[in-house]
C-alpha atoms as a PDB file:
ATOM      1  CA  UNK A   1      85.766  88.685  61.448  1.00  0.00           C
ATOM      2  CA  UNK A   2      86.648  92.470  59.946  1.00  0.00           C
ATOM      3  CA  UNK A   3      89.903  93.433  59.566  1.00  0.00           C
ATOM      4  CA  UNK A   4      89.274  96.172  62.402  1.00  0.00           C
ATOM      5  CA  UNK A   5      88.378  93.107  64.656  1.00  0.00           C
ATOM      6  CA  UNK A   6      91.404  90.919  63.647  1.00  0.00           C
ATOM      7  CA  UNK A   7      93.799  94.149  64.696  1.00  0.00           C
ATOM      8  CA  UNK A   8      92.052  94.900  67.608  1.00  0.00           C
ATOM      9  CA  UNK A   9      91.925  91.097  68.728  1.00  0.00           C
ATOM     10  CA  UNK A  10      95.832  91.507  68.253  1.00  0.00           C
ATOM     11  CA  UNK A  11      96.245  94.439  70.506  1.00  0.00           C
ATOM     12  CA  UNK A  12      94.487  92.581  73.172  1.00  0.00           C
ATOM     13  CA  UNK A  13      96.094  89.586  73.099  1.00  0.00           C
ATOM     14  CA  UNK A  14      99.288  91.531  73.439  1.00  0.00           C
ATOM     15  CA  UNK A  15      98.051  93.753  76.223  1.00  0.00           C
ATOM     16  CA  UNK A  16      97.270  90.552  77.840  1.00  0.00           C
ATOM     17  CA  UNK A  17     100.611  88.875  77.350  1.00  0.00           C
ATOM     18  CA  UNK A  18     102.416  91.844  78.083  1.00  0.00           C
ATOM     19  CA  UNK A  19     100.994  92.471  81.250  1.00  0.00           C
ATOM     20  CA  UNK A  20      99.643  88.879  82.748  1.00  0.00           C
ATOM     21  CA  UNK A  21     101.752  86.870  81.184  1.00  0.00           C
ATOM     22  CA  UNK A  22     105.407  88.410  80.905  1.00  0.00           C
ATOM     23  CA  UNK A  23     105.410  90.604  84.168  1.00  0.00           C
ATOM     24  CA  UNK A  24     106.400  87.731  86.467  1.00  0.00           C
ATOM     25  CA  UNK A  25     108.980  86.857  83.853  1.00  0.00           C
ATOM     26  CA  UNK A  26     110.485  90.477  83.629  1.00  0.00           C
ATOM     27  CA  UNK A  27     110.488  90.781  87.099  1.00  0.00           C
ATOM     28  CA  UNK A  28     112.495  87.820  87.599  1.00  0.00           C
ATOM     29  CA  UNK A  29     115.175  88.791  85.014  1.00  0.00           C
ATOM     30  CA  UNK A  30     115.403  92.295  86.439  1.00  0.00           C
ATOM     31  CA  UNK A  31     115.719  90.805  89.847  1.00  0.00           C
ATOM     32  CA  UNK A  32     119.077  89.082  88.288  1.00  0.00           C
ATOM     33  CA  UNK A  33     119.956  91.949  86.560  1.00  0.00           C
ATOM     34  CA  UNK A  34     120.517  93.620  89.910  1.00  0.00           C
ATOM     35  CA  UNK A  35     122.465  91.863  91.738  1.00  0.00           C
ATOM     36  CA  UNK A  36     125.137  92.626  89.028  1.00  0.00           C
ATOM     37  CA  UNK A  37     124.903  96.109  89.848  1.00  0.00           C
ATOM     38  CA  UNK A  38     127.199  98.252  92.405  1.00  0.00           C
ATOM     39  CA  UNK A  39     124.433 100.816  94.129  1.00  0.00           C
ATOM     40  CA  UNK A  40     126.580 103.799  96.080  1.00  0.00           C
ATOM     41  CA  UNK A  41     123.859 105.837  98.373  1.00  0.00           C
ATOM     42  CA  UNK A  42     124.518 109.179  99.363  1.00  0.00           C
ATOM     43  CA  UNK A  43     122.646 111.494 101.732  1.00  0.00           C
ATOM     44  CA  UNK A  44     120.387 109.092 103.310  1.00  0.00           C
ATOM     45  CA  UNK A  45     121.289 109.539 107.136  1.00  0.00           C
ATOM     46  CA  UNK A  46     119.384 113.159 106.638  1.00  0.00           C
ATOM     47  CA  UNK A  47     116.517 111.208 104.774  1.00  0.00           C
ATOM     48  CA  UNK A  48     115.874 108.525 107.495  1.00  0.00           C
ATOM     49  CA  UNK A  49     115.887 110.988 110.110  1.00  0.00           C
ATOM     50  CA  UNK A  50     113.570 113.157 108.886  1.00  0.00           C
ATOM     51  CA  UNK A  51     111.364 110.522 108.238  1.00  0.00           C
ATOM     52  CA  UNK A  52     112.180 108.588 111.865  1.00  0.00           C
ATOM     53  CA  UNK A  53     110.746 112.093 113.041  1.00  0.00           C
ATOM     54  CA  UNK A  54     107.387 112.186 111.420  1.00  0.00           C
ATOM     55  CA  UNK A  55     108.137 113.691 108.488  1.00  0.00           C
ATOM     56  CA  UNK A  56     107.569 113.486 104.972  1.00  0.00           C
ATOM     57  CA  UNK A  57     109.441 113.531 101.667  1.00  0.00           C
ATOM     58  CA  UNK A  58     108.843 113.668  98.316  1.00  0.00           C
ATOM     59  CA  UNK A  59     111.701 112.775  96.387  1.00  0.00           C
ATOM     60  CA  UNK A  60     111.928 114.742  92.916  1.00  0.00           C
ATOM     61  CA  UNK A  61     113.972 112.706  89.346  1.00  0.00           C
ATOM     62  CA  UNK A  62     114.295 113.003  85.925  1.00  0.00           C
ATOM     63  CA  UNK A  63     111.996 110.413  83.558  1.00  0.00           C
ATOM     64  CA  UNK A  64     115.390 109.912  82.151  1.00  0.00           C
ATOM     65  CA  UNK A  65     116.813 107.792  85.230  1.00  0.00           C
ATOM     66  CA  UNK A  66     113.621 106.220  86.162  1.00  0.00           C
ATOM     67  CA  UNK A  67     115.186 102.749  85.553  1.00  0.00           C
ATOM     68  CA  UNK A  68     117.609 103.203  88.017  1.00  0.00           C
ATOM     69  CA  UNK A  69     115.875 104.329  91.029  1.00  0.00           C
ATOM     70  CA  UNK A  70     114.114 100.843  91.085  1.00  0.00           C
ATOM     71  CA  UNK A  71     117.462  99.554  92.077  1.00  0.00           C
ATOM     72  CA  UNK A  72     117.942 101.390  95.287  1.00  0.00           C
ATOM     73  CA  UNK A  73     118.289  98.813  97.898  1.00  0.00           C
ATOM     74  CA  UNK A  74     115.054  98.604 100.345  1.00  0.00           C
ATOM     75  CA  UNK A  75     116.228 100.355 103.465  1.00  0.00           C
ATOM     76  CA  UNK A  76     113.412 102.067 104.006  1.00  0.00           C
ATOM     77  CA  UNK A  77     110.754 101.258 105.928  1.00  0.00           C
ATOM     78  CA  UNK A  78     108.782 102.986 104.575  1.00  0.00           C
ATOM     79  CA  UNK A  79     106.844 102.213 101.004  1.00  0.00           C
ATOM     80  CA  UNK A  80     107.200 105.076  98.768  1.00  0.00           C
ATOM     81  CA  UNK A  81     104.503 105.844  96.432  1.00  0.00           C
ATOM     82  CA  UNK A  82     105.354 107.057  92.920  1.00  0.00           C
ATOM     83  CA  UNK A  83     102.648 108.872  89.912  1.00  0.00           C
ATOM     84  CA  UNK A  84     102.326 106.434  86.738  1.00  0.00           C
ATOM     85  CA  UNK A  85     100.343 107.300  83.735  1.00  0.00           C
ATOM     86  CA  UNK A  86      97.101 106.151  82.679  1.00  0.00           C
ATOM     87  CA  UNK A  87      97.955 104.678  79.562  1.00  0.00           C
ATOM     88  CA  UNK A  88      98.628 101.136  78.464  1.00  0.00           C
ATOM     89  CA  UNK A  89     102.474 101.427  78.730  1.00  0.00           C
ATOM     90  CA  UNK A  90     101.387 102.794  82.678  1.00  0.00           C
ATOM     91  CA  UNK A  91      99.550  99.380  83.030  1.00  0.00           C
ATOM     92  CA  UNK A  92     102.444  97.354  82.787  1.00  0.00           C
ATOM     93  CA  UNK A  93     104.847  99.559  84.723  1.00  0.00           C
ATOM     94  CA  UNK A  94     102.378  99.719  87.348  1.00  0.00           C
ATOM     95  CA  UNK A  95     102.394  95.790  87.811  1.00  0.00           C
ATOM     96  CA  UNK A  96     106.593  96.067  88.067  1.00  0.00           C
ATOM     97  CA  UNK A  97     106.496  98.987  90.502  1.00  0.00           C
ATOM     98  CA  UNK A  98     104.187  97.157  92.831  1.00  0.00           C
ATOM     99  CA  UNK A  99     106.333  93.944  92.433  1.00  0.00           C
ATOM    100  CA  UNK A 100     108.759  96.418  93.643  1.00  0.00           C
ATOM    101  CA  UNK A 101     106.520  97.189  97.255  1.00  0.00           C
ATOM    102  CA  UNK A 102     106.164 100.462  95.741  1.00  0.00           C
ATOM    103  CA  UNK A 103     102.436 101.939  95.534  1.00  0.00           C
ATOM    104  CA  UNK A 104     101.550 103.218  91.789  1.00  0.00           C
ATOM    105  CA  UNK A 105      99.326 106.203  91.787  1.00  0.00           C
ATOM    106  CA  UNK A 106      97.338 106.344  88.258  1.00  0.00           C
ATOM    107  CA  UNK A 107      97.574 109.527  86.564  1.00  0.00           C
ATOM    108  CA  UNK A 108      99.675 112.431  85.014  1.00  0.00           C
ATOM    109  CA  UNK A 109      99.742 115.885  84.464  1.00  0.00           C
ATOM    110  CA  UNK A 110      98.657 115.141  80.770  1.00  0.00           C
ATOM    111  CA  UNK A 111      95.667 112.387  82.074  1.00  0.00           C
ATOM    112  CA  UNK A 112      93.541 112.389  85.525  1.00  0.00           C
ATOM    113  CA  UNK A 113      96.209 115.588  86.761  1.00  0.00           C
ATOM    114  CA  UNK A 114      93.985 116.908  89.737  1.00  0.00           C
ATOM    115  CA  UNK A 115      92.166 113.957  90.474  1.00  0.00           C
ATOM    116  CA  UNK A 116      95.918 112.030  90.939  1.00  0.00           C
ATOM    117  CA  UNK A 117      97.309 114.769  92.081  1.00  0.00           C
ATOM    118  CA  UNK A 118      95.221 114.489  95.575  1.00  0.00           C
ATOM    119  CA  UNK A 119      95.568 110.426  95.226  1.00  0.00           C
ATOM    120  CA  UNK A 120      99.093 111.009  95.257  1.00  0.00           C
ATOM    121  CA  UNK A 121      99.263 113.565  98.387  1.00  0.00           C
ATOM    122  CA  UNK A 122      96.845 111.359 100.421  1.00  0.00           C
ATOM    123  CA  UNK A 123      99.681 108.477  99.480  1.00  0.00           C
ATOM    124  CA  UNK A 124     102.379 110.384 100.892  1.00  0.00           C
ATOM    125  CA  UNK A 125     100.539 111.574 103.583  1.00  0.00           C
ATOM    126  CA  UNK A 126      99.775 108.238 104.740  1.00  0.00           C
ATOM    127  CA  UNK A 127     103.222 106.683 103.560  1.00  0.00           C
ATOM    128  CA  UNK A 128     105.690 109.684 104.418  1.00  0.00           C
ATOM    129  CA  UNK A 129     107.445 109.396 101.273  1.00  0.00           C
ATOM    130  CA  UNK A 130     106.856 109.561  97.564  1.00  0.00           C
ATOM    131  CA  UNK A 131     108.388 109.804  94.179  1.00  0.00           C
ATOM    132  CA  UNK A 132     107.928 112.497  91.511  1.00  0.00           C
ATOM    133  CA  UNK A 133     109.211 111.985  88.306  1.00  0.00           C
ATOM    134  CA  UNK A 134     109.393 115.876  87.346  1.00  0.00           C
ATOM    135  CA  UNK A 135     109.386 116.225  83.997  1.00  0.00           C
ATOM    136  CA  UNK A 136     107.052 112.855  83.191  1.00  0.00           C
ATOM    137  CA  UNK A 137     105.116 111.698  81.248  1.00  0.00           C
ATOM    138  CA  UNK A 138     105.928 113.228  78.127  1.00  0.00           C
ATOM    139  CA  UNK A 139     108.061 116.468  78.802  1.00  0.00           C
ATOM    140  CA  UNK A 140     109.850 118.811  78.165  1.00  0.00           C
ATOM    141  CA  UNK A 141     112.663 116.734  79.457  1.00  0.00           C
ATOM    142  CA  UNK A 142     114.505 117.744  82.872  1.00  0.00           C
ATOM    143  CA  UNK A 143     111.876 120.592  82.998  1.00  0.00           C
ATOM    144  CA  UNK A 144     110.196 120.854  86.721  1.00  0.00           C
ATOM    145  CA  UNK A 145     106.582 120.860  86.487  1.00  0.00           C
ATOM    146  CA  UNK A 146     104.230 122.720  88.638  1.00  0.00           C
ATOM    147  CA  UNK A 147     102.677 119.744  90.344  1.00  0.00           C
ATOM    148  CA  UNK A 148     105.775 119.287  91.899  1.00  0.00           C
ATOM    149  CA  UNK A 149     105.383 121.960  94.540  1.00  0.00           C
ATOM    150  CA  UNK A 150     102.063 122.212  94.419  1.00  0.00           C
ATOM    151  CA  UNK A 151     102.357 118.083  95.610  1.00  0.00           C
ATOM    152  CA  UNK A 152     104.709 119.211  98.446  1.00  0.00           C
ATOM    153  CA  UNK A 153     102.593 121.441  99.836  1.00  0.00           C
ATOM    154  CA  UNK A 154      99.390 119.376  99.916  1.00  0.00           C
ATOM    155  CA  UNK A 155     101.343 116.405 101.574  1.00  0.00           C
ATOM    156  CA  UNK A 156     102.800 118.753 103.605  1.00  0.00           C
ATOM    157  CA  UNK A 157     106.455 117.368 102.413  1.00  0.00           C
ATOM    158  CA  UNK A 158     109.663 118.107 101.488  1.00  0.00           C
ATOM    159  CA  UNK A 159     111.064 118.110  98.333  1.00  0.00           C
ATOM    160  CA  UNK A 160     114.615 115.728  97.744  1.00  0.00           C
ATOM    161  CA  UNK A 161     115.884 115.642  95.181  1.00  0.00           C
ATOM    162  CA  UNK A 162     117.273 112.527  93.921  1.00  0.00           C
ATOM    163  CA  UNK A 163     120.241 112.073  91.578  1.00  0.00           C
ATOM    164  CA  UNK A 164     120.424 108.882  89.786  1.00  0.00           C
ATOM    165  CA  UNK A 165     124.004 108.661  87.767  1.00  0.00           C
ATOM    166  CA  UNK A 166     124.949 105.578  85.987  1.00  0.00           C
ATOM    167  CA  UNK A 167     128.930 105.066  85.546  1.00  0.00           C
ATOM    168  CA  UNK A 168     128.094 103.461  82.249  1.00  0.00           C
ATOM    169  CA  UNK A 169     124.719 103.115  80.159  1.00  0.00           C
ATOM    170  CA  UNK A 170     122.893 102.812  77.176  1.00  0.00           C
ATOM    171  CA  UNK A 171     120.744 105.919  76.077  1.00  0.00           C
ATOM    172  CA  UNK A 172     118.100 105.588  73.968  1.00  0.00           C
ATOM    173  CA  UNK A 173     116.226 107.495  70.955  1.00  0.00           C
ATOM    174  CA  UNK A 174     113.350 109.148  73.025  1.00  0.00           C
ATOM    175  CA  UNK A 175     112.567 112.072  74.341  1.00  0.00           C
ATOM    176  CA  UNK A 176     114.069 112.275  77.357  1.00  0.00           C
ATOM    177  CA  UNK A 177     117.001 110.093  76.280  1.00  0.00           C
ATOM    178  CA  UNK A 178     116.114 107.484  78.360  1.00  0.00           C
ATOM    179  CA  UNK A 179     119.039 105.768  80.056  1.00  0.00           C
ATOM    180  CA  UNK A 180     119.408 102.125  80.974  1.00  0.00           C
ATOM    181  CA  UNK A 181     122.637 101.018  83.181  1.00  0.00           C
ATOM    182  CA  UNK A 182     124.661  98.636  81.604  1.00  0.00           C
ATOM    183  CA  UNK A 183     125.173  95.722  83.635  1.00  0.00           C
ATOM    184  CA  UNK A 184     128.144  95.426  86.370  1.00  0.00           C
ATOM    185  CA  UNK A 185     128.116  99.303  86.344  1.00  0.00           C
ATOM    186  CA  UNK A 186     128.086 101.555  89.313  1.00  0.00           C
ATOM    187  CA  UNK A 187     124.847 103.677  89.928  1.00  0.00           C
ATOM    188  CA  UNK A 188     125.375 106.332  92.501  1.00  0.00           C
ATOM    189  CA  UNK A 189     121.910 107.484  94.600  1.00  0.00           C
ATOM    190  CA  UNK A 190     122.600 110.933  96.164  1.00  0.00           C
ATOM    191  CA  UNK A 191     119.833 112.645  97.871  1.00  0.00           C
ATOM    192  CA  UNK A 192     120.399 116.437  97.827  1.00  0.00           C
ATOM    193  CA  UNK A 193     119.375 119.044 100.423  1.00  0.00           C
ATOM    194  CA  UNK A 194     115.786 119.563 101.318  1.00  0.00           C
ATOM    195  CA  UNK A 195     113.196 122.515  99.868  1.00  0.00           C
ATOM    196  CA  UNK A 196     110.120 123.096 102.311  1.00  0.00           C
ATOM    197  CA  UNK A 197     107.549 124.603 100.656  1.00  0.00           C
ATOM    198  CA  UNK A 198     105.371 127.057 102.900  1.00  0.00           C
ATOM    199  CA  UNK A 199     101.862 125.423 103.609  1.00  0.00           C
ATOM    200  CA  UNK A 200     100.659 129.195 102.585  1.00  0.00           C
ATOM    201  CA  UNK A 201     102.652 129.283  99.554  1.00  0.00           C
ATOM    202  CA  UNK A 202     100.639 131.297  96.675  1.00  0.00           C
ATOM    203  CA  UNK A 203     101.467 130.767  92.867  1.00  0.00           C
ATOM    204  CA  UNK A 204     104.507 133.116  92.575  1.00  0.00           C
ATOM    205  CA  UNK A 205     106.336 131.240  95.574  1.00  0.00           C
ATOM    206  CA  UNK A 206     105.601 127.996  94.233  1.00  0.00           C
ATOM    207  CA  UNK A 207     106.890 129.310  91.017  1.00  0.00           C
ATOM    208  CA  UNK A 208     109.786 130.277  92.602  1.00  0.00           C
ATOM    209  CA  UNK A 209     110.577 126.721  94.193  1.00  0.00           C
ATOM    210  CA  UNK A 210     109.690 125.052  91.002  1.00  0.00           C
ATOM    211  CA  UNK A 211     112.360 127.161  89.187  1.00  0.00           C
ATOM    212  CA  UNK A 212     114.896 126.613  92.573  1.00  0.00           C
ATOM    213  CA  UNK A 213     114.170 122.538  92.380  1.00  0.00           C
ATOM    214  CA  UNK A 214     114.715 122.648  88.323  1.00  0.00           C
ATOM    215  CA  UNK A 215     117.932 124.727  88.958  1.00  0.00           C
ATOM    216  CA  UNK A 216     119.723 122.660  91.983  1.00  0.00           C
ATOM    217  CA  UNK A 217     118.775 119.406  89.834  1.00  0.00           C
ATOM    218  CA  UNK A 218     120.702 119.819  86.952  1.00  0.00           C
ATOM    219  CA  UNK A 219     123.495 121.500  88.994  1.00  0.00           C
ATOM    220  CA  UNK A 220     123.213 118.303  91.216  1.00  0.00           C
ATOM    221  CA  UNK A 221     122.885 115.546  88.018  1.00  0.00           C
ATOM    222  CA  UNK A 222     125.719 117.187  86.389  1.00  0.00           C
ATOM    223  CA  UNK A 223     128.187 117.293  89.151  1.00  0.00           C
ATOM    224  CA  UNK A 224     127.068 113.235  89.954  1.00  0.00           C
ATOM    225  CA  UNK A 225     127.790 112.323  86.083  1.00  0.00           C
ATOM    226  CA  UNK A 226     130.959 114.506  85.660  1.00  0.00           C
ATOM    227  CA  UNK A 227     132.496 112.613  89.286  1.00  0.00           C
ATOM    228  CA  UNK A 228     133.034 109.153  87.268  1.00  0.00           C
ATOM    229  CA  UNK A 229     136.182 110.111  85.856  1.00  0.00           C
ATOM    230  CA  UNK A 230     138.077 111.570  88.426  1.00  0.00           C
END
């Protein structure tokens, strides 16, 4: 056997164990990890009614609280659908989001954009309610991308966005600073107000509502992480 067969024999095996073999096991321990957690929700009366009346929503976060969301309790009725990349990394997150009753959607802006893109609308179409991780998979970080509106107005949905603040986390070295909550900590959920994006919308509107949705999220993420210590 080469040496270019041993290594890739070696990345298989650990694609294999990584996401056959330890995905039931992760699950499990995030499952304990929680109940430890304190989950405040905010805004979700105007959520559930729009979607008790038909209507759709596509909820718009940071890649940087990704981790978090997971952790909102299951009072929906709904299963929300959420964009995951194509890559290897995307395989195994894939096989924890749909432990999670959440449908993946394969693809990125970077990888399969258009054809997931449409996946992704038909989702929420069908589902009334997705996830967009906005500035995914790669960056800028806390930068809106266009697919954002462009999403909404396909789906014909409404874009939420959706504040994840952790009382206390860790943060790590990426590019986003990814944070993970520390355990026992408070994570607040607050959905802000709603952006309906014009089924006629041309490029400059949607640029418009991209730059609006960027804009009222950081306003919204900084007010949520400044509240802990008052």
């Amino acid at each position: 056997m080469t040496r270019n067969q041993r290594a890739w024999t070696a990345r298989e095996i650990k694609y294999f164990l990584l996401n056959h073999v330890l995905t039931s096991a992760i699950f499990f321990i995030l499952r304990l990890y929680a109940k430890t957690l304190r989950v405040q929700i905010e805004g979700e009366e105007k959520v559930l009614k729009h979607l008790e009346s038909e209507g759709r929503i596509l909820f718009a976060s940071w890649h940087q609280r990704l981790f978090g969301g997971f952790f909102v309790p299951q009072f929906f009725q709904w299963t929300p659908c959420i964009m995951i990349s194509q890559s290897r990394d995307g395989d195994f997150i894939s096989k924890i989001v749909s432990r999670l009753n959440w449908i993946p959607v394969r693809g990125s802006s970077t990888r399969g954009g258009a054809k997931a893109l449409k996946a992704m609308a038909q989702k929420v179409t069908e589902n009334h309610i997705g996830v967009h991780i906005v500035d995914g998979p790669t960056g800028p970080a806390r930068v809106v991308k266009p697919g954002l509106p462009a999403l909404a107005r396909i789906a014909n949905a409404v874009i939420c966005p959706a504040v994840v603040s952790y009382q206390r986390s860790w943060t790590a070295k990426s590019w986003d600073r990814f944070m993970i909550p520390k355990p026992f900590t408070r994570i607040l959920i607050r959905f802000g107000a709603f952006i309906t994006v014009p089924r006629n919308a041309d490029r400059n509107l949607l640029e418009a509502l991209r730059r609006q949705v960027e804009q009222n999220m950081m306003e919204a993420y900084e007010a949520a992480d400044g509240g802990w210590g008052k």
